[in-house]
PDB file of N, CA and C in Angstrom:
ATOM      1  N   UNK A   1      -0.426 -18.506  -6.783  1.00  0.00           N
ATOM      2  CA  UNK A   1       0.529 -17.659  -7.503  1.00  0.00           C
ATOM      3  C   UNK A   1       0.656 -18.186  -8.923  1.00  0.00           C
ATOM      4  N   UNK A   2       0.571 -17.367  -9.544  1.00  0.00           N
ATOM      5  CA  UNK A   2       0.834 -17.193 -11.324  1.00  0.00           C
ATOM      6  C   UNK A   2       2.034 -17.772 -11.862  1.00  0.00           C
ATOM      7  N   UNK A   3       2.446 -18.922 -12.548  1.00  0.00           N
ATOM      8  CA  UNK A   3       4.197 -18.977 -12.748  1.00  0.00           C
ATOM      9  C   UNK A   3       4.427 -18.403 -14.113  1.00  0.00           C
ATOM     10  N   UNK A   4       5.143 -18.050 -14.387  1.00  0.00           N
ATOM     11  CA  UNK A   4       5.855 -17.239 -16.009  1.00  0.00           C
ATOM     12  C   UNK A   4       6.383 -18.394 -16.605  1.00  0.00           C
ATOM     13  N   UNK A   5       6.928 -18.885 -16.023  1.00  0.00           N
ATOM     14  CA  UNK A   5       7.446 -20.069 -17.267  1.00  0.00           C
ATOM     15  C   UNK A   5       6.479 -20.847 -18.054  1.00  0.00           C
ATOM     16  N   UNK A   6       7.023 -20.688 -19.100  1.00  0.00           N
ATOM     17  CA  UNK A   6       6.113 -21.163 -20.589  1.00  0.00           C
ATOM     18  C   UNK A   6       7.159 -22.390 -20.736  1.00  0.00           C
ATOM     19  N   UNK A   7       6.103 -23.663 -20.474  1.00  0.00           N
ATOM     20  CA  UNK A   7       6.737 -24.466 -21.474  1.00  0.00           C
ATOM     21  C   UNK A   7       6.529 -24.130 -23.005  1.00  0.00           C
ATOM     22  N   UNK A   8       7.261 -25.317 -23.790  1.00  0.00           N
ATOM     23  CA  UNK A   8       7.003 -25.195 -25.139  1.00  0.00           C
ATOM     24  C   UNK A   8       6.404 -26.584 -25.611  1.00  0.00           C
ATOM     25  N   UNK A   9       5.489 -26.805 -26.563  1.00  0.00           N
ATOM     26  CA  UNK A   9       5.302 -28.134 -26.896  1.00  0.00           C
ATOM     27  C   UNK A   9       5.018 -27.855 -28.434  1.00  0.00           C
ATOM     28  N   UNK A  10       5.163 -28.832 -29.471  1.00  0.00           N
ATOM     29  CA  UNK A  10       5.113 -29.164 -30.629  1.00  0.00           C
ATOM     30  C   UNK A  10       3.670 -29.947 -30.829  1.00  0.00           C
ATOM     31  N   UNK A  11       2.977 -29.532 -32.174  1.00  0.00           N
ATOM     32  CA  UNK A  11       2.001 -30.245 -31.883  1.00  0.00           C
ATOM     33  C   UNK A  11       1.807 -31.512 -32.179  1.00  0.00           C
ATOM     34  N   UNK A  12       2.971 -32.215 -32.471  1.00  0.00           N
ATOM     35  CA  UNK A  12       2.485 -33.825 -32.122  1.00  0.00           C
ATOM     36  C   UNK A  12       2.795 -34.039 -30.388  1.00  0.00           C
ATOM     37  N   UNK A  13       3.711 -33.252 -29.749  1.00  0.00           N
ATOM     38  CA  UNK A  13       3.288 -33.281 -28.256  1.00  0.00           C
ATOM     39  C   UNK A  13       2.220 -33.453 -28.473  1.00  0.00           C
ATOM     40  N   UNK A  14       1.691 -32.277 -28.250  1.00  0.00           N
ATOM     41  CA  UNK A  14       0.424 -32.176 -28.119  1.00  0.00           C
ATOM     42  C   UNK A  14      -0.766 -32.833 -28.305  1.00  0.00           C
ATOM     43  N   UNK A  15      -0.764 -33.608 -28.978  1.00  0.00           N
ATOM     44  CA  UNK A  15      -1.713 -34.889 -29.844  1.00  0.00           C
ATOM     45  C   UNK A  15      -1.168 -35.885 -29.021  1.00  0.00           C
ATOM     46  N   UNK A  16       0.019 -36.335 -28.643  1.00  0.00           N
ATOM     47  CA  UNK A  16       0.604 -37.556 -28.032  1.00  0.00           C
ATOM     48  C   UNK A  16       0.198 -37.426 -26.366  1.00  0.00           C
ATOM     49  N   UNK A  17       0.451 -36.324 -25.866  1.00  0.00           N
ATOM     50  CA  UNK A  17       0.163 -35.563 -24.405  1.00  0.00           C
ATOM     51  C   UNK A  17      -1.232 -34.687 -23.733  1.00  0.00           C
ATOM     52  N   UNK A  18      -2.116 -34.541 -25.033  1.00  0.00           N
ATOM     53  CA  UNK A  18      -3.116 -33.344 -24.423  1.00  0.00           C
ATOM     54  C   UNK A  18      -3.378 -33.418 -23.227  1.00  0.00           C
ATOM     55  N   UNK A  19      -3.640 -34.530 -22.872  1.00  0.00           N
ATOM     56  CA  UNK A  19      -4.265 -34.678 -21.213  1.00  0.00           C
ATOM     57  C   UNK A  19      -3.470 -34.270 -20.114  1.00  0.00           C
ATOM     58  N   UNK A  20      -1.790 -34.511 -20.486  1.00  0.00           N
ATOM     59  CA  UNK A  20      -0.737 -34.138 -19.549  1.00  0.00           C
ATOM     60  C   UNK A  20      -0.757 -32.791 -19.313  1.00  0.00           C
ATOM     61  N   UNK A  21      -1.018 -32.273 -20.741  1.00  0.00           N
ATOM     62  CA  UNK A  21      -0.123 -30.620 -20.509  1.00  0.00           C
ATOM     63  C   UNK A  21      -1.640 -29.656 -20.256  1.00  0.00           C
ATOM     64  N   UNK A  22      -2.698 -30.344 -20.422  1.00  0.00           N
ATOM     65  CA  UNK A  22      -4.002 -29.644 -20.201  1.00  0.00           C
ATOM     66  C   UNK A  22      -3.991 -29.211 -18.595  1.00  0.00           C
ATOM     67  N   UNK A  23      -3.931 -30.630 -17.994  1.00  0.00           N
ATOM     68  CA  UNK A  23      -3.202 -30.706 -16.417  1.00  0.00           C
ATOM     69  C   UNK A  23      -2.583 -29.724 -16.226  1.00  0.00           C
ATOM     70  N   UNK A  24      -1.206 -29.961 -16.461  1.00  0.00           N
ATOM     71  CA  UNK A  24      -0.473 -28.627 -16.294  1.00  0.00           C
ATOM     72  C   UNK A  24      -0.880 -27.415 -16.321  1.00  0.00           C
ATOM     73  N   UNK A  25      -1.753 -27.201 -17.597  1.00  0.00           N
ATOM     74  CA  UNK A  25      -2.132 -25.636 -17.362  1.00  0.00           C
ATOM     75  C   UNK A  25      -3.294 -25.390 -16.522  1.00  0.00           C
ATOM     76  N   UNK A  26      -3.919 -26.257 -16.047  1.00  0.00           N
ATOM     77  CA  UNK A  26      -5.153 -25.900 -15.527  1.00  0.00           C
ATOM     78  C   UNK A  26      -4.757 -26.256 -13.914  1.00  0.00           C
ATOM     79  N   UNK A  27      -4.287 -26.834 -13.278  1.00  0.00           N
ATOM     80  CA  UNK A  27      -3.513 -27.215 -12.410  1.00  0.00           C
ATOM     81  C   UNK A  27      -2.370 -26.355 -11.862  1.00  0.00           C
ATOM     82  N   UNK A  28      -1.389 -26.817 -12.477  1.00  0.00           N
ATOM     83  CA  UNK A  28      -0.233 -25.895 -11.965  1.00  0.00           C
ATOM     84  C   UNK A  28       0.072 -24.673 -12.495  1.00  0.00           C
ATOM     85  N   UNK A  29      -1.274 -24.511 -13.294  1.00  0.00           N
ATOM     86  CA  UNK A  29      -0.853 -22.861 -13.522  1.00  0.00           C
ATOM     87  C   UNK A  29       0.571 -22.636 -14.468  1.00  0.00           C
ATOM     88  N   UNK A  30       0.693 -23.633 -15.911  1.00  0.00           N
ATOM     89  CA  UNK A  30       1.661 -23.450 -16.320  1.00  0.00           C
ATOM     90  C   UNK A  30       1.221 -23.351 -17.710  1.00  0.00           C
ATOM     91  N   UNK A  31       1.477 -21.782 -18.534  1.00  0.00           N
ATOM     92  CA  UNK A  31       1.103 -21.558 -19.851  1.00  0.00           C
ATOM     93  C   UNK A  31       2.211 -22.443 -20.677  1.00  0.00           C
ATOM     94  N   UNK A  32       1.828 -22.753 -21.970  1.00  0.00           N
ATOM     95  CA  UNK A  32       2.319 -23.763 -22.856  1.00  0.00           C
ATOM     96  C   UNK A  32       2.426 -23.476 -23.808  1.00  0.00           C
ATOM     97  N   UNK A  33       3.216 -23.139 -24.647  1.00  0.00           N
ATOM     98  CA  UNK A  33       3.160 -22.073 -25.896  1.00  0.00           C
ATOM     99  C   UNK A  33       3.280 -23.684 -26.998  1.00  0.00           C
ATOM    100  N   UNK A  34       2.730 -23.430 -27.745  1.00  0.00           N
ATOM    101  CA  UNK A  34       2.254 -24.596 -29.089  1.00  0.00           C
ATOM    102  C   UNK A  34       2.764 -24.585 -30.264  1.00  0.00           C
ATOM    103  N   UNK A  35       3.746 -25.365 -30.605  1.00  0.00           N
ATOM    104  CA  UNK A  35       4.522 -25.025 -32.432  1.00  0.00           C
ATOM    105  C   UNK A  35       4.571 -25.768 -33.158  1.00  0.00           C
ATOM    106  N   UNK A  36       4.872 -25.451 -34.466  1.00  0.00           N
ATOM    107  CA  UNK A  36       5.034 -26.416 -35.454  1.00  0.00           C
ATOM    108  C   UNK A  36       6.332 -26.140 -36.496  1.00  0.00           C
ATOM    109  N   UNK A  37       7.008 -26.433 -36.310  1.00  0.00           N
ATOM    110  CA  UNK A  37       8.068 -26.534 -37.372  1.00  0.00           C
ATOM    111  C   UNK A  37       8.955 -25.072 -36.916  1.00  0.00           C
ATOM    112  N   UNK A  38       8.908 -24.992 -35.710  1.00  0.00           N
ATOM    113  CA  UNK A  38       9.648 -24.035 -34.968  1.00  0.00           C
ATOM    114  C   UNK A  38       9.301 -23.026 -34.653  1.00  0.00           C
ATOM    115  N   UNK A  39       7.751 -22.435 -35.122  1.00  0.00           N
ATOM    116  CA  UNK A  39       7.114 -21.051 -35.132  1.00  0.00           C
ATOM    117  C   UNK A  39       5.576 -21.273 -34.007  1.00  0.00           C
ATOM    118  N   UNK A  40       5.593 -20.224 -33.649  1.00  0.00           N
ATOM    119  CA  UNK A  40       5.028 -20.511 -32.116  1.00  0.00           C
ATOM    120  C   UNK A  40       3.225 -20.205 -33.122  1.00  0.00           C
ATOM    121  N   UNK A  41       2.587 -21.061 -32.833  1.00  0.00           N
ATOM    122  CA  UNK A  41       1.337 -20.953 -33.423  1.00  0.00           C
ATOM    123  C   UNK A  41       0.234 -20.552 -32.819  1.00  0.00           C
ATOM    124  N   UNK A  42       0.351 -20.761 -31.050  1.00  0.00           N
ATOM    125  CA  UNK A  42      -0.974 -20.350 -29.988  1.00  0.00           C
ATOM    126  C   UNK A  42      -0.432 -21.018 -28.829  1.00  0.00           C
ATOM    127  N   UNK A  43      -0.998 -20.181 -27.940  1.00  0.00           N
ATOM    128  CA  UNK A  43      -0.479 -20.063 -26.254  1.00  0.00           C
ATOM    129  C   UNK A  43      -1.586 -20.921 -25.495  1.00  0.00           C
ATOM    130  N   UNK A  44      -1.564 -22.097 -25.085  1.00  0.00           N
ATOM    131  CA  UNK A  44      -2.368 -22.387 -23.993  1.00  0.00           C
ATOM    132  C   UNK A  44      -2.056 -21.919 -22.339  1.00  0.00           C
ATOM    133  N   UNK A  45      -3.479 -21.284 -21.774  1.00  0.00           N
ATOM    134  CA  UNK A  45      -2.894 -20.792 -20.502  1.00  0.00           C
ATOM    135  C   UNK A  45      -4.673 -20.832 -19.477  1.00  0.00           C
ATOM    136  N   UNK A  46      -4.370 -20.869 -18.511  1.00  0.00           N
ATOM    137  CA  UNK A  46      -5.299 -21.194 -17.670  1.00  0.00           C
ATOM    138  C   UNK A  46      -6.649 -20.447 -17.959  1.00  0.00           C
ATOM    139  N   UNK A  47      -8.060 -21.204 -17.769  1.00  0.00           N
ATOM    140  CA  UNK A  47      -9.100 -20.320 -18.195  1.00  0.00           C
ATOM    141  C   UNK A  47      -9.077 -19.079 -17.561  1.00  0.00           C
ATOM    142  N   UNK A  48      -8.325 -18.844 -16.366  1.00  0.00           N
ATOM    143  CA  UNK A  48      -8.971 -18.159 -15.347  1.00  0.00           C
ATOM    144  C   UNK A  48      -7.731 -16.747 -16.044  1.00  0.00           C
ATOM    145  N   UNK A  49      -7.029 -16.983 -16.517  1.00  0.00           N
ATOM    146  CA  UNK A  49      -5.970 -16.047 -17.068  1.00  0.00           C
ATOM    147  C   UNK A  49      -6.487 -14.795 -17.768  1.00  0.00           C
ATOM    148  N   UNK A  50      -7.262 -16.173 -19.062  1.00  0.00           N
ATOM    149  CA  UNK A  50      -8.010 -15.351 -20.094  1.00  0.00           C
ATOM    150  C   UNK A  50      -9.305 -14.620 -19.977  1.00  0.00           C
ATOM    151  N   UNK A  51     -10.031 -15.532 -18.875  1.00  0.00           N
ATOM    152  CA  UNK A  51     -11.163 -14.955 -18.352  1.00  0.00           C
ATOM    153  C   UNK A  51     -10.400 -13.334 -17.905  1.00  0.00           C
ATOM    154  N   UNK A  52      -9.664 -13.219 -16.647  1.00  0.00           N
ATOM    155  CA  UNK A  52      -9.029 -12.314 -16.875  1.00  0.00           C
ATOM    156  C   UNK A  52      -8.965 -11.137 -17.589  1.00  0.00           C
ATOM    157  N   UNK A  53      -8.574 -11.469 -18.573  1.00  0.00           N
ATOM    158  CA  UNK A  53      -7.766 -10.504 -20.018  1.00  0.00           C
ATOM    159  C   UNK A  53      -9.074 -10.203 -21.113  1.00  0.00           C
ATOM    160  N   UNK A  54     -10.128 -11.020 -20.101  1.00  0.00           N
ATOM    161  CA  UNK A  54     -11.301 -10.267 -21.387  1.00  0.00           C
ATOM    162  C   UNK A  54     -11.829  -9.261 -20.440  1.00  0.00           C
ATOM    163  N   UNK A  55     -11.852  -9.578 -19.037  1.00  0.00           N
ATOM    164  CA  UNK A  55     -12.305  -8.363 -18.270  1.00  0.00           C
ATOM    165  C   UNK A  55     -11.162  -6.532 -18.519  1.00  0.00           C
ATOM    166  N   UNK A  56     -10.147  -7.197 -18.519  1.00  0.00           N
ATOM    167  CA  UNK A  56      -9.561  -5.967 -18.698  1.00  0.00           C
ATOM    168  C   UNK A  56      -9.638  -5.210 -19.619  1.00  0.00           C
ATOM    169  N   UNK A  57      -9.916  -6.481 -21.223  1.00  0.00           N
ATOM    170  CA  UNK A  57     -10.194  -5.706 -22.745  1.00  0.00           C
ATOM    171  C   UNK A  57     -11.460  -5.032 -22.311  1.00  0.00           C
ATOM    172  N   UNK A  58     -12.591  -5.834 -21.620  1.00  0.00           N
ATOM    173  CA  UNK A  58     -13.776  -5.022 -21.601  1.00  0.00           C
ATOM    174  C   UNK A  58     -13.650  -3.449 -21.020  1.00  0.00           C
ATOM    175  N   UNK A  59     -13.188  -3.284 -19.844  1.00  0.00           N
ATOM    176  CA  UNK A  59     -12.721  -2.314 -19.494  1.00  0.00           C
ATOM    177  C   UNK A  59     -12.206  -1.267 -20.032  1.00  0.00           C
ATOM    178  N   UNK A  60     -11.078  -2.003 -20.589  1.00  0.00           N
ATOM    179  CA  UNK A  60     -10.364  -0.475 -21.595  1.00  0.00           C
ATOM    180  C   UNK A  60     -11.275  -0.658 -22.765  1.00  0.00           C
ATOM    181  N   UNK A  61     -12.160  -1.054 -23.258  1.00  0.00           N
ATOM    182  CA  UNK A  61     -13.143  -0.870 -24.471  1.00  0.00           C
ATOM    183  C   UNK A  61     -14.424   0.130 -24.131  1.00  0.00           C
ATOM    184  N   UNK A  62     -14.417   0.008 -22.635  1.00  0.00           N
ATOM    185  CA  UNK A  62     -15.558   0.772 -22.185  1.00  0.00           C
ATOM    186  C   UNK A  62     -15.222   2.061 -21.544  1.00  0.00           C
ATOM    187  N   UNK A  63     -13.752   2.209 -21.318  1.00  0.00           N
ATOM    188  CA  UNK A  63     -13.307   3.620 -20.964  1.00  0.00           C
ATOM    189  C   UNK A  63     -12.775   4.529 -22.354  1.00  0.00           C
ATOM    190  N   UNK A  64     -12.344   3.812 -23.015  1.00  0.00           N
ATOM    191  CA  UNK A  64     -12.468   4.483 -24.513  1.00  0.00           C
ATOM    192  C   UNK A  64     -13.693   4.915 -24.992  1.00  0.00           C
ATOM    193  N   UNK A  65     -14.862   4.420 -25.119  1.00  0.00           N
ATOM    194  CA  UNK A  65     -16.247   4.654 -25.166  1.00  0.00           C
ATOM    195  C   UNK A  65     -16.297   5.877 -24.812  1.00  0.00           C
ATOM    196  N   UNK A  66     -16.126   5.910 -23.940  1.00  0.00           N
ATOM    197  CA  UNK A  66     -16.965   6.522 -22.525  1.00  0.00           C
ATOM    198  C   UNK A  66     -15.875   8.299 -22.755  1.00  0.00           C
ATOM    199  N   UNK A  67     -14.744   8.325 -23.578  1.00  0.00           N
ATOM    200  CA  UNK A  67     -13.846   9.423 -23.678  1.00  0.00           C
ATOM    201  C   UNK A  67     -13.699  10.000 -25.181  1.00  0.00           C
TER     202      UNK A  67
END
């Protein structure tokens, strides 16, 4: 099962932690939203998410095509 909760991390987290919160997302399935100076800069979230979300872009790119 998928969890919704987004942590948040800063990117010196991130530099101080990568290995922890990489874990996390690849593991427990927990997206991690990434900031700097309070503004959300990029979402880390499981490969299998995004793998995902390119099948679906492909999809609706190829039913638009196709109409």
């Amino acid at each position: 099962m998928w969890s919704m909760e987004t942590r948040t991390y800063t990117t010196i987290d991130l530099r101080k932690q990568m290995g922890e919160i990489l874990d996390r997302t690849r593991i427990a399935l927990e997206p991690a939203a990434i900031t700097r100076k309070g503004k959300t800069l990029a979402y880390l979230v499981p490969a299998e998410w995004f793998e995902h979300y390119l099948q679906l872009a492909d999809a609706a790119s190829a039913d638009q095509d196709a109409a």
